[in-house]
PDB file of N, CA and C in Angstrom:
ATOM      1  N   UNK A   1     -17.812  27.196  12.647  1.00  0.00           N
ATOM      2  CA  UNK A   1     -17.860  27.485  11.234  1.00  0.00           C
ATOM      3  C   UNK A   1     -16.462  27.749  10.689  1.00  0.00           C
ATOM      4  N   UNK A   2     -15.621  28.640  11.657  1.00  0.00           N
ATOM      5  CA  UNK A   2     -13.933  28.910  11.181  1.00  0.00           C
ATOM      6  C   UNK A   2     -13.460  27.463  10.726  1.00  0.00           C
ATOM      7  N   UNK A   3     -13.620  26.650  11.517  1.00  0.00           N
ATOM      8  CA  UNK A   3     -12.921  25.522  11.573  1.00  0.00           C
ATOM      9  C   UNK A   3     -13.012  24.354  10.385  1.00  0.00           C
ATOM     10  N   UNK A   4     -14.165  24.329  10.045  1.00  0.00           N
ATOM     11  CA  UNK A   4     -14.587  23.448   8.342  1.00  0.00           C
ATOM     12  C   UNK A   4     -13.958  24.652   7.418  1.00  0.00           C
ATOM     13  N   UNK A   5     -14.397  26.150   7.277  1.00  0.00           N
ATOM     14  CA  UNK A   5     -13.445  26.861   6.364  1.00  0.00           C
ATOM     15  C   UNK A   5     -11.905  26.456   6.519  1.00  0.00           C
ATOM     16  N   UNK A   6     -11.274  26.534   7.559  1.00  0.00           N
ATOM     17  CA  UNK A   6      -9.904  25.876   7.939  1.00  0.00           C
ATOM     18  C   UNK A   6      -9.291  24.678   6.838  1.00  0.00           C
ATOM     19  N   UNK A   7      -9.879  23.637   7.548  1.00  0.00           N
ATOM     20  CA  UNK A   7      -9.971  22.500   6.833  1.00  0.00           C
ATOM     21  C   UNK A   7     -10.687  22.105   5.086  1.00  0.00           C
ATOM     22  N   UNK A   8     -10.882  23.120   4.491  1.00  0.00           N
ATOM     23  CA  UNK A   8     -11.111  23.221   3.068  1.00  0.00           C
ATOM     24  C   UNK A   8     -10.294  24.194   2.732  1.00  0.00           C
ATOM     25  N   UNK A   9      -9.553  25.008   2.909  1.00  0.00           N
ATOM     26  CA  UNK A   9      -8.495  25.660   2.998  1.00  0.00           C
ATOM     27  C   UNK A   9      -7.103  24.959   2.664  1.00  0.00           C
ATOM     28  N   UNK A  10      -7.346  23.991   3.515  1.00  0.00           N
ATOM     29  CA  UNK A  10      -6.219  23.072   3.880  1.00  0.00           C
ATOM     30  C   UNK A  10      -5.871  21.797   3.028  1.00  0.00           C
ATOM     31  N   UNK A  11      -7.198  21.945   2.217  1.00  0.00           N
ATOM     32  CA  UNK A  11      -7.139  20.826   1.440  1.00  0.00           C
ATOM     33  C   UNK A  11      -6.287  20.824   0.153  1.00  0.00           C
ATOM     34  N   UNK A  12      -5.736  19.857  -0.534  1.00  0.00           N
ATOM     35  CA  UNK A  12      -4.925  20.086  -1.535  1.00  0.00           C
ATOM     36  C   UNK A  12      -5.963  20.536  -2.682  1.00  0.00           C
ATOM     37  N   UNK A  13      -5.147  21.333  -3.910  1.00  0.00           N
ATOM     38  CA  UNK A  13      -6.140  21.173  -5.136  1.00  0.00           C
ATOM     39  C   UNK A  13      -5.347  20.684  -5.932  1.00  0.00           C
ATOM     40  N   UNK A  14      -5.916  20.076  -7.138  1.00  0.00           N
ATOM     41  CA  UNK A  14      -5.624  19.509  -7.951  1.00  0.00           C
ATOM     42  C   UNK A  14      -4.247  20.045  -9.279  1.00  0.00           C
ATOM     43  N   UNK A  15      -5.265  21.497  -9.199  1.00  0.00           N
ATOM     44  CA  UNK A  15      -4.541  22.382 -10.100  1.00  0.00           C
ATOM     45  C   UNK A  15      -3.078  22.587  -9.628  1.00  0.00           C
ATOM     46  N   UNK A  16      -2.969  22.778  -8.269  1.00  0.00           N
ATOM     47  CA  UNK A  16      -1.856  23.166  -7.520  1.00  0.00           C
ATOM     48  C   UNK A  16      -0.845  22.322  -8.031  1.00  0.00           C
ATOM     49  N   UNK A  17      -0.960  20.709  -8.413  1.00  0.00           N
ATOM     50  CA  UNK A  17       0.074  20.212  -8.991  1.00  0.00           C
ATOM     51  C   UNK A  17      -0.084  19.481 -10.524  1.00  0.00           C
ATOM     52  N   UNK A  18      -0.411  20.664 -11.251  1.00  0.00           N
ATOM     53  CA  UNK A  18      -0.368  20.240 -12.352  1.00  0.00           C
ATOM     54  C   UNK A  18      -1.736  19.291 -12.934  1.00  0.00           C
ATOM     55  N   UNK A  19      -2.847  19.229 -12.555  1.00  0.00           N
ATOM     56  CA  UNK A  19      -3.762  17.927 -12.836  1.00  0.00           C
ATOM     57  C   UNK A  19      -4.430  18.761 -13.709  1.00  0.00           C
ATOM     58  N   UNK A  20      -4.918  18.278 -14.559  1.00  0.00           N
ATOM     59  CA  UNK A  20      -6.728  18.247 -15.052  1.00  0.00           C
ATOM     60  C   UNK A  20      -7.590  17.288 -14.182  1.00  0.00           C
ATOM     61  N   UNK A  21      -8.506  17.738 -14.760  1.00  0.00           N
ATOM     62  CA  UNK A  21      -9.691  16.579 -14.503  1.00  0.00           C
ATOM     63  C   UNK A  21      -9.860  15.051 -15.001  1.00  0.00           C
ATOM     64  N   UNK A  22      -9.476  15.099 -16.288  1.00  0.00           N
ATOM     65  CA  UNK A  22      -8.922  13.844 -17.107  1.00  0.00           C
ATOM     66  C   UNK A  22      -7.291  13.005 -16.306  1.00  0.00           C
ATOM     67  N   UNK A  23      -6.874  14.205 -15.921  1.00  0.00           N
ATOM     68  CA  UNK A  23      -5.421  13.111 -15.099  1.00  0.00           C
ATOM     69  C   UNK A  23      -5.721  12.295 -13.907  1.00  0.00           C
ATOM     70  N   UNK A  24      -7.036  13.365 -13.315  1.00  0.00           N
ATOM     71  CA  UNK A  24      -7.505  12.246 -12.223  1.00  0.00           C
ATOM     72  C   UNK A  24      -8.073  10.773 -12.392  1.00  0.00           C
ATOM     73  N   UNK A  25      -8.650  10.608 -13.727  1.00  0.00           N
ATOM     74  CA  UNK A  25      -8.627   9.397 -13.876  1.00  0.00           C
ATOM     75  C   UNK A  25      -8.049   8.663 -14.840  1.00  0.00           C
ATOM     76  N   UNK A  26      -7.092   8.660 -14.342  1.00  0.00           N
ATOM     77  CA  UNK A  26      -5.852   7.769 -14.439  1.00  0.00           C
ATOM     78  C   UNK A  26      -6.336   6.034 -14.468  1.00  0.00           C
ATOM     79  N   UNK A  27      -6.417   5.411 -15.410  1.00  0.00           N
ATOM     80  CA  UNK A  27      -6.830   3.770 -15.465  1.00  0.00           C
ATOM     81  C   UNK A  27      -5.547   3.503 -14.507  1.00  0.00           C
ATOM     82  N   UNK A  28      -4.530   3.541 -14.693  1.00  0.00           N
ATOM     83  CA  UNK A  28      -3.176   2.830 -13.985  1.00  0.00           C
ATOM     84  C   UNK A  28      -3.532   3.129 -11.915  1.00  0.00           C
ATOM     85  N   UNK A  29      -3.852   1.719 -11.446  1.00  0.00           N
ATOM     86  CA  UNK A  29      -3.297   2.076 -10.126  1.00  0.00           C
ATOM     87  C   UNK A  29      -2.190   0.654 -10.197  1.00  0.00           C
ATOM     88  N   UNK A  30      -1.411   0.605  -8.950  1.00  0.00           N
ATOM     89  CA  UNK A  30      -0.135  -0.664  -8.731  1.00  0.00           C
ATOM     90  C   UNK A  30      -1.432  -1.798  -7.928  1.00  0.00           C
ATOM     91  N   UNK A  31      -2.312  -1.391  -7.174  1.00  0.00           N
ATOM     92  CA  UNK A  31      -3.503  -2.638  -6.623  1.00  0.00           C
ATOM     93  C   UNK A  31      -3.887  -3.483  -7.951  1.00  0.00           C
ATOM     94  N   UNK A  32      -4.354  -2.341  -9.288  1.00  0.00           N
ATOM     95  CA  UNK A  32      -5.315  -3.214  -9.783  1.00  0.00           C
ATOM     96  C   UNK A  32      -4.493  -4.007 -11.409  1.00  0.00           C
ATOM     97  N   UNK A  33      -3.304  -3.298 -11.564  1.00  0.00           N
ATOM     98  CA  UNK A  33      -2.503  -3.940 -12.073  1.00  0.00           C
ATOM     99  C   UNK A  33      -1.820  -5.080 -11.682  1.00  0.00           C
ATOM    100  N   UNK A  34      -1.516  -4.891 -10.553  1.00  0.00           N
ATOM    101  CA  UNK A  34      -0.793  -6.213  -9.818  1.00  0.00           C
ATOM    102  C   UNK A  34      -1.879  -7.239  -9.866  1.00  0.00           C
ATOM    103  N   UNK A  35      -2.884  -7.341  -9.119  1.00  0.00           N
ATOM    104  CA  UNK A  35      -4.082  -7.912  -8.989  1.00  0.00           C
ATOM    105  C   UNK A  35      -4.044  -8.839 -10.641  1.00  0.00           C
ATOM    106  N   UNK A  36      -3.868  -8.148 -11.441  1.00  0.00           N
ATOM    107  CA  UNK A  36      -4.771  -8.898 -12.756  1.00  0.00           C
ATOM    108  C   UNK A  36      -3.075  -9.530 -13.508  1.00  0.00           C
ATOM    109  N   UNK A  37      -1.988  -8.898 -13.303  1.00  0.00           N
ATOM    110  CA  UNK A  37      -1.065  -9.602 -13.522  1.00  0.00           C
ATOM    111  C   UNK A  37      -0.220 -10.821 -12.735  1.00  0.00           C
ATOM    112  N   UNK A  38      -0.535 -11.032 -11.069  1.00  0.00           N
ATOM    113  CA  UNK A  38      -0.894 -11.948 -10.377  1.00  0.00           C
ATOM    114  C   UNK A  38      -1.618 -13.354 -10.726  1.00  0.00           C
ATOM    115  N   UNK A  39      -3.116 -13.136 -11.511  1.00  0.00           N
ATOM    116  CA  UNK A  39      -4.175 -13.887 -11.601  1.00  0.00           C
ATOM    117  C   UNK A  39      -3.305 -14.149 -12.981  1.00  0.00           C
ATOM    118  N   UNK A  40      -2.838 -13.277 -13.672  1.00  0.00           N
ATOM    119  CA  UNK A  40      -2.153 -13.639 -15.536  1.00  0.00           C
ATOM    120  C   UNK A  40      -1.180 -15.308 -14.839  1.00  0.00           C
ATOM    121  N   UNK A  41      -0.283 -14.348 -14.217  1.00  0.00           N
ATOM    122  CA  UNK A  41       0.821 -15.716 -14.117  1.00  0.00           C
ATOM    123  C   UNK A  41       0.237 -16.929 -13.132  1.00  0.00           C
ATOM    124  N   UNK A  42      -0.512 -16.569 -12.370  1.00  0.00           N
ATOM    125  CA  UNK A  42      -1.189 -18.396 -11.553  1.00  0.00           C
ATOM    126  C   UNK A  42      -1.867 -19.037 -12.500  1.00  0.00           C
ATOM    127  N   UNK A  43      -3.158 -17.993 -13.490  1.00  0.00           N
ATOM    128  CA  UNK A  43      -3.409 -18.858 -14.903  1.00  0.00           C
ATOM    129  C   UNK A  43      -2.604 -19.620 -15.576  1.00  0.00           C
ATOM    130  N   UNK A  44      -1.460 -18.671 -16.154  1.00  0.00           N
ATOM    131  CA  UNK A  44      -0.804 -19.715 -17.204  1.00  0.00           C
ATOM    132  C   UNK A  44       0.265 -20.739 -16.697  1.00  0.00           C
ATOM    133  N   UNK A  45       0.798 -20.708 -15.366  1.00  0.00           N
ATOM    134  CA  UNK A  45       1.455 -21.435 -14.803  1.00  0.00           C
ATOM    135  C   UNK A  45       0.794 -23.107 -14.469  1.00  0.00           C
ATOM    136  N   UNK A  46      -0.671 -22.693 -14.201  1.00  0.00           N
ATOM    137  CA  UNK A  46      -1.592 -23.922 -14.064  1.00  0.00           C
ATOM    138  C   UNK A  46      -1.754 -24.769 -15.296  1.00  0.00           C
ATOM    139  N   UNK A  47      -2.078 -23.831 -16.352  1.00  0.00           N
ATOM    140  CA  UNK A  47      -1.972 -24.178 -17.560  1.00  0.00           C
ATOM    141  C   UNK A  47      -1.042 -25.113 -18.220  1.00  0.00           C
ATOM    142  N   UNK A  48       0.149 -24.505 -17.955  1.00  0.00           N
ATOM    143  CA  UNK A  48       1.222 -25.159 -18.119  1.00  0.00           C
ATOM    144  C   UNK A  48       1.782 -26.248 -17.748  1.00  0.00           C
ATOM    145  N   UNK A  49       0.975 -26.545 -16.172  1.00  0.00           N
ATOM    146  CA  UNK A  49       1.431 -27.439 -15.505  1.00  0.00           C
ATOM    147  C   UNK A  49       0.785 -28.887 -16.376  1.00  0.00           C
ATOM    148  N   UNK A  50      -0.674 -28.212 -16.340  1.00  0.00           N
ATOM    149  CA  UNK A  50      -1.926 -29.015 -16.780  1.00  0.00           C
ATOM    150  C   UNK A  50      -1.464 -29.907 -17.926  1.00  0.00           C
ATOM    151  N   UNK A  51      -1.125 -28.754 -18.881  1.00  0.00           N
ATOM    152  CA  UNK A  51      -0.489 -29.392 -20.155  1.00  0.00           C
ATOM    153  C   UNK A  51       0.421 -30.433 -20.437  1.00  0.00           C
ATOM    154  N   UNK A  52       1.719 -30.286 -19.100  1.00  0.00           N
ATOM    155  CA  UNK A  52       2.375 -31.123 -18.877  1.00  0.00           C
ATOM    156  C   UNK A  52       2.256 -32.186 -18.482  1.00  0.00           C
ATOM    157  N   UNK A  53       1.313 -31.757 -17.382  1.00  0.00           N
ATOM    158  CA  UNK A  53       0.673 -33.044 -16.897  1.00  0.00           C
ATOM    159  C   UNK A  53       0.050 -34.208 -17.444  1.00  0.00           C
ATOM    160  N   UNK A  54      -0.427 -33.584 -18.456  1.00  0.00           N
ATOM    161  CA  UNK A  54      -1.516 -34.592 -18.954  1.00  0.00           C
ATOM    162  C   UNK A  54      -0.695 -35.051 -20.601  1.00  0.00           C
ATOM    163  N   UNK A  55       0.423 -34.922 -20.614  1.00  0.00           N
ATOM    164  CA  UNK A  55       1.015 -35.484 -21.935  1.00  0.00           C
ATOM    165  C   UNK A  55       1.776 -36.427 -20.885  1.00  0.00           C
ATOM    166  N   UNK A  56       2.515 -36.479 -19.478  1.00  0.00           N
ATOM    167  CA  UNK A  56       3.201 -37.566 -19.049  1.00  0.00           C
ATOM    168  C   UNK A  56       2.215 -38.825 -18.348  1.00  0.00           C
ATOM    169  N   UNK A  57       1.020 -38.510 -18.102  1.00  0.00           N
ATOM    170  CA  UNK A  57       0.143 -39.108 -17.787  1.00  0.00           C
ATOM    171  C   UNK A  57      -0.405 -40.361 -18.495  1.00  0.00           C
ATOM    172  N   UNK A  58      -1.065 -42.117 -18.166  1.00  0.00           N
ATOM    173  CA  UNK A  58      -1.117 -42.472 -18.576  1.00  0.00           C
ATOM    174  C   UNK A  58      -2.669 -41.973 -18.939  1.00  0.00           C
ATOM    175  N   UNK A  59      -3.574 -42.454 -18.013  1.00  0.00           N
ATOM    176  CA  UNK A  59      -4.984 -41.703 -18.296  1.00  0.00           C
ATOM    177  C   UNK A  59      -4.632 -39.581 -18.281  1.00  0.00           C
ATOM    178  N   UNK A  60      -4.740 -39.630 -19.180  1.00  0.00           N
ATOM    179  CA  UNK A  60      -4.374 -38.237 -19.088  1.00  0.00           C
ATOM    180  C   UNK A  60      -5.250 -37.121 -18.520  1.00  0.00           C
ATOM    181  N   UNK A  61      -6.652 -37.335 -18.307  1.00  0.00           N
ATOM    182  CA  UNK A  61      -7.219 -36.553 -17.086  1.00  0.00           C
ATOM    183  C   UNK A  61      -6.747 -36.913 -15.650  1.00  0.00           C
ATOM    184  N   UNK A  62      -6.304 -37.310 -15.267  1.00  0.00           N
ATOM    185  CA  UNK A  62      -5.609 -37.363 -13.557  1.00  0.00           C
ATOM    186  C   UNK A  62      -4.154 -36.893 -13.646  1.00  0.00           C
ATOM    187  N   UNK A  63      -3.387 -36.317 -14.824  1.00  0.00           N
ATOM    188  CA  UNK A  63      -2.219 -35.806 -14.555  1.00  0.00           C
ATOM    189  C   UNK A  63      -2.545 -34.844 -14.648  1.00  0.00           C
ATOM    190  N   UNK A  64      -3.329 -34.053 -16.092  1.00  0.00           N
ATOM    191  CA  UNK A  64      -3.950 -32.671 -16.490  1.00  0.00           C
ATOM    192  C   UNK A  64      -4.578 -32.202 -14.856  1.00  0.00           C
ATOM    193  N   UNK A  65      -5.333 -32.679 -13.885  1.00  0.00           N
ATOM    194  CA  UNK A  65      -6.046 -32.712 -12.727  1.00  0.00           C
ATOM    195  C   UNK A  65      -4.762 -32.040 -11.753  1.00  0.00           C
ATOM    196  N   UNK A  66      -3.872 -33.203 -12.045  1.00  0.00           N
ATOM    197  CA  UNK A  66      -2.427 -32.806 -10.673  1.00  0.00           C
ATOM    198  C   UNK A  66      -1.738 -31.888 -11.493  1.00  0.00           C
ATOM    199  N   UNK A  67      -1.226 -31.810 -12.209  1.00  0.00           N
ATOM    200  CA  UNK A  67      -0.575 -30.928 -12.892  1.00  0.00           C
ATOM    201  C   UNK A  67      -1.231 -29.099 -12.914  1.00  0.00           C
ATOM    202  N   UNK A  68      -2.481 -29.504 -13.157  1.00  0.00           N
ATOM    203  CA  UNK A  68      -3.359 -27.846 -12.674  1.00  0.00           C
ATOM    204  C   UNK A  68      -3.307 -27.400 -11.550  1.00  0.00           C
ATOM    205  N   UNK A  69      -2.968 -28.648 -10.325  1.00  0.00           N
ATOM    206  CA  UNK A  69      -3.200 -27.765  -8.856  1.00  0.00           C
ATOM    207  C   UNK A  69      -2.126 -27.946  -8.660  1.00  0.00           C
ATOM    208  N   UNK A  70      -0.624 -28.247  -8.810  1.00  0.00           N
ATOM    209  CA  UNK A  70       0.196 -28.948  -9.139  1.00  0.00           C
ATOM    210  C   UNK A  70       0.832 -27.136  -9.157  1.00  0.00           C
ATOM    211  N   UNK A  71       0.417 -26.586 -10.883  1.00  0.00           N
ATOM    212  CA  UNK A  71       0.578 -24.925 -11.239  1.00  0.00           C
ATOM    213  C   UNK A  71       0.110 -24.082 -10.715  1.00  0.00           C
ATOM    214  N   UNK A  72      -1.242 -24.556 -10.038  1.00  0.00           N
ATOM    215  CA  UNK A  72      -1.968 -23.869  -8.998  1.00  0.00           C
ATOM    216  C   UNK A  72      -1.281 -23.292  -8.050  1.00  0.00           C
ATOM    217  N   UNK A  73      -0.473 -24.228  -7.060  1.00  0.00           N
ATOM    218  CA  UNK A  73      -0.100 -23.437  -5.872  1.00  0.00           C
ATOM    219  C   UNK A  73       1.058 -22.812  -6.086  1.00  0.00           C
ATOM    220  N   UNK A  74       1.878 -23.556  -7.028  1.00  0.00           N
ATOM    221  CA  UNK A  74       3.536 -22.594  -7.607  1.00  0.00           C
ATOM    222  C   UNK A  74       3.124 -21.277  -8.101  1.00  0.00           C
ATOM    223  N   UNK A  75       1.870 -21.347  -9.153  1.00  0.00           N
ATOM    224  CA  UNK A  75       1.721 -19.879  -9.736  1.00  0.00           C
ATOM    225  C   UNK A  75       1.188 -18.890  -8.793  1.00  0.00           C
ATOM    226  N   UNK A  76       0.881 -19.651  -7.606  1.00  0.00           N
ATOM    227  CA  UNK A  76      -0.377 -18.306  -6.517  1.00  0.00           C
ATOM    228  C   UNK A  76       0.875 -17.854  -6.022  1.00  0.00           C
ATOM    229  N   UNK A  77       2.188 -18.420  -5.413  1.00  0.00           N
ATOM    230  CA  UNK A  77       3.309 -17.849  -4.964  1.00  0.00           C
ATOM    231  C   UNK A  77       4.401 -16.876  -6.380  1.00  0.00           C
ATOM    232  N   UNK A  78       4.274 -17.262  -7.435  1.00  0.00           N
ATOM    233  CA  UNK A  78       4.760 -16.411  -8.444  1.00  0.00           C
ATOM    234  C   UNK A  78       3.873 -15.209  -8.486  1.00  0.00           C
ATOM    235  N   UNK A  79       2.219 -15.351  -8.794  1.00  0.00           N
ATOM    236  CA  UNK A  79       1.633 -14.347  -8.606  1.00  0.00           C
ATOM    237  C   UNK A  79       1.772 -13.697  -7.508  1.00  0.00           C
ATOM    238  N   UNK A  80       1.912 -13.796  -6.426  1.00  0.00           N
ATOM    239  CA  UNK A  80       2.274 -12.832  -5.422  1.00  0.00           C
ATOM    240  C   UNK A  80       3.708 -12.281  -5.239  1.00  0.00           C
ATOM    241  N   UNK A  81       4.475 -12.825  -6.075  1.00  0.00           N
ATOM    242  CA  UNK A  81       5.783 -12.388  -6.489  1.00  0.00           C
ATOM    243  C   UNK A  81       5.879 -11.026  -7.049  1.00  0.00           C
ATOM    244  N   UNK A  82       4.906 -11.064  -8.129  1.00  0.00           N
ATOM    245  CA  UNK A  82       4.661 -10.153  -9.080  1.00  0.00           C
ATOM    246  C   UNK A  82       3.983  -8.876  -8.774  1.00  0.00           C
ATOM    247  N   UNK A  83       3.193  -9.107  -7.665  1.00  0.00           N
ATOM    248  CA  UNK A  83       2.087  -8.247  -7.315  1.00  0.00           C
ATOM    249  C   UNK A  83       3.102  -7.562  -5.848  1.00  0.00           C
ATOM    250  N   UNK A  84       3.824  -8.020  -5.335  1.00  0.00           N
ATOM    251  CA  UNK A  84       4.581  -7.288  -4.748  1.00  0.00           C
ATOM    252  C   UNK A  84       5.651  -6.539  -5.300  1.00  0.00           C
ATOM    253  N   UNK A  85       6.406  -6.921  -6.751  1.00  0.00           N
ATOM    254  CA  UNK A  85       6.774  -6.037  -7.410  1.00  0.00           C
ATOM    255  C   UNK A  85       6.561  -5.012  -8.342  1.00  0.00           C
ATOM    256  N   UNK A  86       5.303  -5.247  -8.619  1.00  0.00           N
ATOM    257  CA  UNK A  86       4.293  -4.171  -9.014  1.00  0.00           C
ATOM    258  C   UNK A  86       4.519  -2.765  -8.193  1.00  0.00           C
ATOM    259  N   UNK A  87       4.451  -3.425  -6.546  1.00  0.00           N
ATOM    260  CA  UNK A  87       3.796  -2.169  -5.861  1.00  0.00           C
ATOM    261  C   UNK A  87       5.298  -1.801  -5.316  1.00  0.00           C
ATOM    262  N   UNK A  88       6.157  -2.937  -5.164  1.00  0.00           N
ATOM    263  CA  UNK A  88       7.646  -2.200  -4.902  1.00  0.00           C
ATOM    264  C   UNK A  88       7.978  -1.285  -6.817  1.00  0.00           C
ATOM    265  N   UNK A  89       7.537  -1.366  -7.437  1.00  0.00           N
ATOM    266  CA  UNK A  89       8.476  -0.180  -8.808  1.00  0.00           C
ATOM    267  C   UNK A  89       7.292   0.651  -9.102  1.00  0.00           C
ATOM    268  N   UNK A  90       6.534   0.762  -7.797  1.00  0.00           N
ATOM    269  CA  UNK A  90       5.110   2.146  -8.504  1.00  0.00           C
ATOM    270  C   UNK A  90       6.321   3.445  -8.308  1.00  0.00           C
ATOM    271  N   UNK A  91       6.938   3.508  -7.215  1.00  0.00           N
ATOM    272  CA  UNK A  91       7.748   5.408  -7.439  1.00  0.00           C
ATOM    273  C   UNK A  91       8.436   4.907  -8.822  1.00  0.00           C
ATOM    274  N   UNK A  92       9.154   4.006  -9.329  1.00  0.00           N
ATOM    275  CA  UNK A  92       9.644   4.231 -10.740  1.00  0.00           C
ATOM    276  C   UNK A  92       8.260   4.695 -12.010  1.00  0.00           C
ATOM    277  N   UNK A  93       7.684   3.756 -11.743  1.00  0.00           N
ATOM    278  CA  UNK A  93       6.225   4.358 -12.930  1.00  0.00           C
ATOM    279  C   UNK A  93       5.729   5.832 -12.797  1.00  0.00           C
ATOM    280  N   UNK A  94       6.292   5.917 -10.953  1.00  0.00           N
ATOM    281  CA  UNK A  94       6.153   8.116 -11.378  1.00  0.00           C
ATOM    282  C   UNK A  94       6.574   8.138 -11.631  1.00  0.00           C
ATOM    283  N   UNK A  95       8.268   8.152 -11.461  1.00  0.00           N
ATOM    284  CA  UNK A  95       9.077   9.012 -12.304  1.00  0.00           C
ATOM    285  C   UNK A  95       9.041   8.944 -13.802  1.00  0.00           C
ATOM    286  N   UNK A  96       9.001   7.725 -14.059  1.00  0.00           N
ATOM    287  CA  UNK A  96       8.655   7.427 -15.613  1.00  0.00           C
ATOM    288  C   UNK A  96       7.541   7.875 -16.607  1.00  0.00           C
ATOM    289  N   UNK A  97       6.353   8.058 -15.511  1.00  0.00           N
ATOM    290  CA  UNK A  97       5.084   8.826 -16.159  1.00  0.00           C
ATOM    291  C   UNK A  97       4.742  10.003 -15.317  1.00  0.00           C
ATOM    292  N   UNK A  98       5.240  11.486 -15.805  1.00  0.00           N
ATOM    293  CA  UNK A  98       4.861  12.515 -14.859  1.00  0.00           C
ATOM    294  C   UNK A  98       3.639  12.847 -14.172  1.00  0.00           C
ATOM    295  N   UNK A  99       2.390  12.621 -15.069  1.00  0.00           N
ATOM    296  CA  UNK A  99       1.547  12.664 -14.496  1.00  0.00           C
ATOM    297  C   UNK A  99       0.970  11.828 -13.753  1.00  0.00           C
ATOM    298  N   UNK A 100       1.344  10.644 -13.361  1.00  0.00           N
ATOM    299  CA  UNK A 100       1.359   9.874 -13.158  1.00  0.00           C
ATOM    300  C   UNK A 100       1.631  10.056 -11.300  1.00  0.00           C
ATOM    301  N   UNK A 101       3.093  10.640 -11.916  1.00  0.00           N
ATOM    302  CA  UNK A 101       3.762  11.034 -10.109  1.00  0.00           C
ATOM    303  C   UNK A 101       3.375  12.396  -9.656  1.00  0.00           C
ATOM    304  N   UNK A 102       3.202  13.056 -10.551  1.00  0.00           N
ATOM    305  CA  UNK A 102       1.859  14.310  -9.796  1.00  0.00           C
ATOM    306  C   UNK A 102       0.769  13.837  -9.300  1.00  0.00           C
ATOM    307  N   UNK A 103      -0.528  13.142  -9.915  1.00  0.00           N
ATOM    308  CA  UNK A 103      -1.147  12.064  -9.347  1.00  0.00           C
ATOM    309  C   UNK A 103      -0.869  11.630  -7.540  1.00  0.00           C
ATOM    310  N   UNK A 104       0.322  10.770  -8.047  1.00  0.00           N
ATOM    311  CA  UNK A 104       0.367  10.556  -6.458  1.00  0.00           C
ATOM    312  C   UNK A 104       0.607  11.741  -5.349  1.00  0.00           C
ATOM    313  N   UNK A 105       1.749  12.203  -5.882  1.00  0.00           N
ATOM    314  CA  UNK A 105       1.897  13.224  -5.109  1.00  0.00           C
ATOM    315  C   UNK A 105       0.382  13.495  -4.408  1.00  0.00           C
ATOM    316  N   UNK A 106      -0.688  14.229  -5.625  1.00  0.00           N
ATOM    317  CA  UNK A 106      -1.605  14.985  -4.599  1.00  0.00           C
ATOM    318  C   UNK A 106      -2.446  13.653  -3.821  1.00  0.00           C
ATOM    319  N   UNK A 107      -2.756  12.781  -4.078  1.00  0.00           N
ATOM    320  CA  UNK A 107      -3.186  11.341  -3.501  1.00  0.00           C
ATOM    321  C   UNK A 107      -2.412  11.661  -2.029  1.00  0.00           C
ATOM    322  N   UNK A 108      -1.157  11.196  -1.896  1.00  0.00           N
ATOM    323  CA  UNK A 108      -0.600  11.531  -0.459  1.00  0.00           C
ATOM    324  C   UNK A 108      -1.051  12.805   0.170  1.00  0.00           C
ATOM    325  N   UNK A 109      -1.054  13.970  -0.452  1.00  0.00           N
ATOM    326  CA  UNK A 109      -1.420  15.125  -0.250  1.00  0.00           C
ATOM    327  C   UNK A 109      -2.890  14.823   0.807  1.00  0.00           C
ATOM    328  N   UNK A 110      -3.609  14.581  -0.206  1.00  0.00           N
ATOM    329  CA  UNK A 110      -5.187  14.629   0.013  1.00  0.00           C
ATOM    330  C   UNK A 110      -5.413  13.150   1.697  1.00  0.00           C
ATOM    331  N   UNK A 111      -4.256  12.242   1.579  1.00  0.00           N
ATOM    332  CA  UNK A 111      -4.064  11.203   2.541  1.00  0.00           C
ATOM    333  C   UNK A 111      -3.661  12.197   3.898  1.00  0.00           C
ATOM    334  N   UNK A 112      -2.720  12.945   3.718  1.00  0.00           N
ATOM    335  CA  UNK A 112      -2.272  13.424   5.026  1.00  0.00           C
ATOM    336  C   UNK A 112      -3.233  14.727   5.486  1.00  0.00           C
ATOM    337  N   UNK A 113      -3.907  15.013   4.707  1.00  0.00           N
ATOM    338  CA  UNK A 113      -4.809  16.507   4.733  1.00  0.00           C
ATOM    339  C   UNK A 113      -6.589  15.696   5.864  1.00  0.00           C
ATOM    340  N   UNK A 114      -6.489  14.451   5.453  1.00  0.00           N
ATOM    341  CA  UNK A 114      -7.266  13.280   6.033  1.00  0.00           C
ATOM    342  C   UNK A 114      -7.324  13.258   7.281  1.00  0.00           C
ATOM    343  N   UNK A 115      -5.502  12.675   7.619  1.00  0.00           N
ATOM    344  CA  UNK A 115      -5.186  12.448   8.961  1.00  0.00           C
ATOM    345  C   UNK A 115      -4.882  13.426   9.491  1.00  0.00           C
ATOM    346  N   UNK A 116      -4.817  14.912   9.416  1.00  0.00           N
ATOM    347  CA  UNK A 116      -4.784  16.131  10.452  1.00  0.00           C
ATOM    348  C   UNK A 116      -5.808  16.667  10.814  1.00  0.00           C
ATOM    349  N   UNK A 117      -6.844  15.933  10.025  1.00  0.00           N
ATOM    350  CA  UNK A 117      -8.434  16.360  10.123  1.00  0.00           C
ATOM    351  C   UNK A 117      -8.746  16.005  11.423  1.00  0.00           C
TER     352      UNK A 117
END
């Protein structure tokens, strides 16, 4: 019985660094931003291609066709460009949004309070 009291003891609280209840939910994570700004640039890159494609084209559905997968695979490597720099400038978005980097803070907190369990 000591030992679960221990370990809730041990656990971080929220208050301890500054949170409400409302800071915990936070819309902003770097997964689900990256994720949808990833999918932004392979969209319009395809798009673009498409577009191009199909104005140098003589039948212009078989360039619009190559030109989409054409943007397809350039934009899946831009999108993953993006989505790794997302998650490389998340410590700047703490520092830039405090609550933000309190947030993480207790997130790691509550991560390492996990693994001593």
């Amino acid at each position: 019985m000591r030992d679960v009291s221990d370990r809730i003891a041990a656990r971080p609280v929220p208050e301890d660094y500054g949170l409400t209840a409302e800071d915990l939910r936070i819309w902003y994570s770097p997964g689900r931003a990256g994720v949808v700004l990833a999918l932004l640039v392979t969209a319009g890159l395809a798009l673009s291609y498409a577009i191009d494609g199909s104005r140098q084209s003589d039948p212009w559905i078989w360039g619009a066709a190559l030109g989409l997968l054409y943007g397809a695979f350039f934009g899946g490597f831009a999108g993953l460009g993006v989505l790794v720099l997302i998650h490389w400038a998340d410590p700047l978005v703490g520092r830039l949004w405090p609550v933000y980097g309190r947030l993480r803070l207790y997130r790691d907190a509550l991560q390492a309070a996990r693994e001593t369990a």
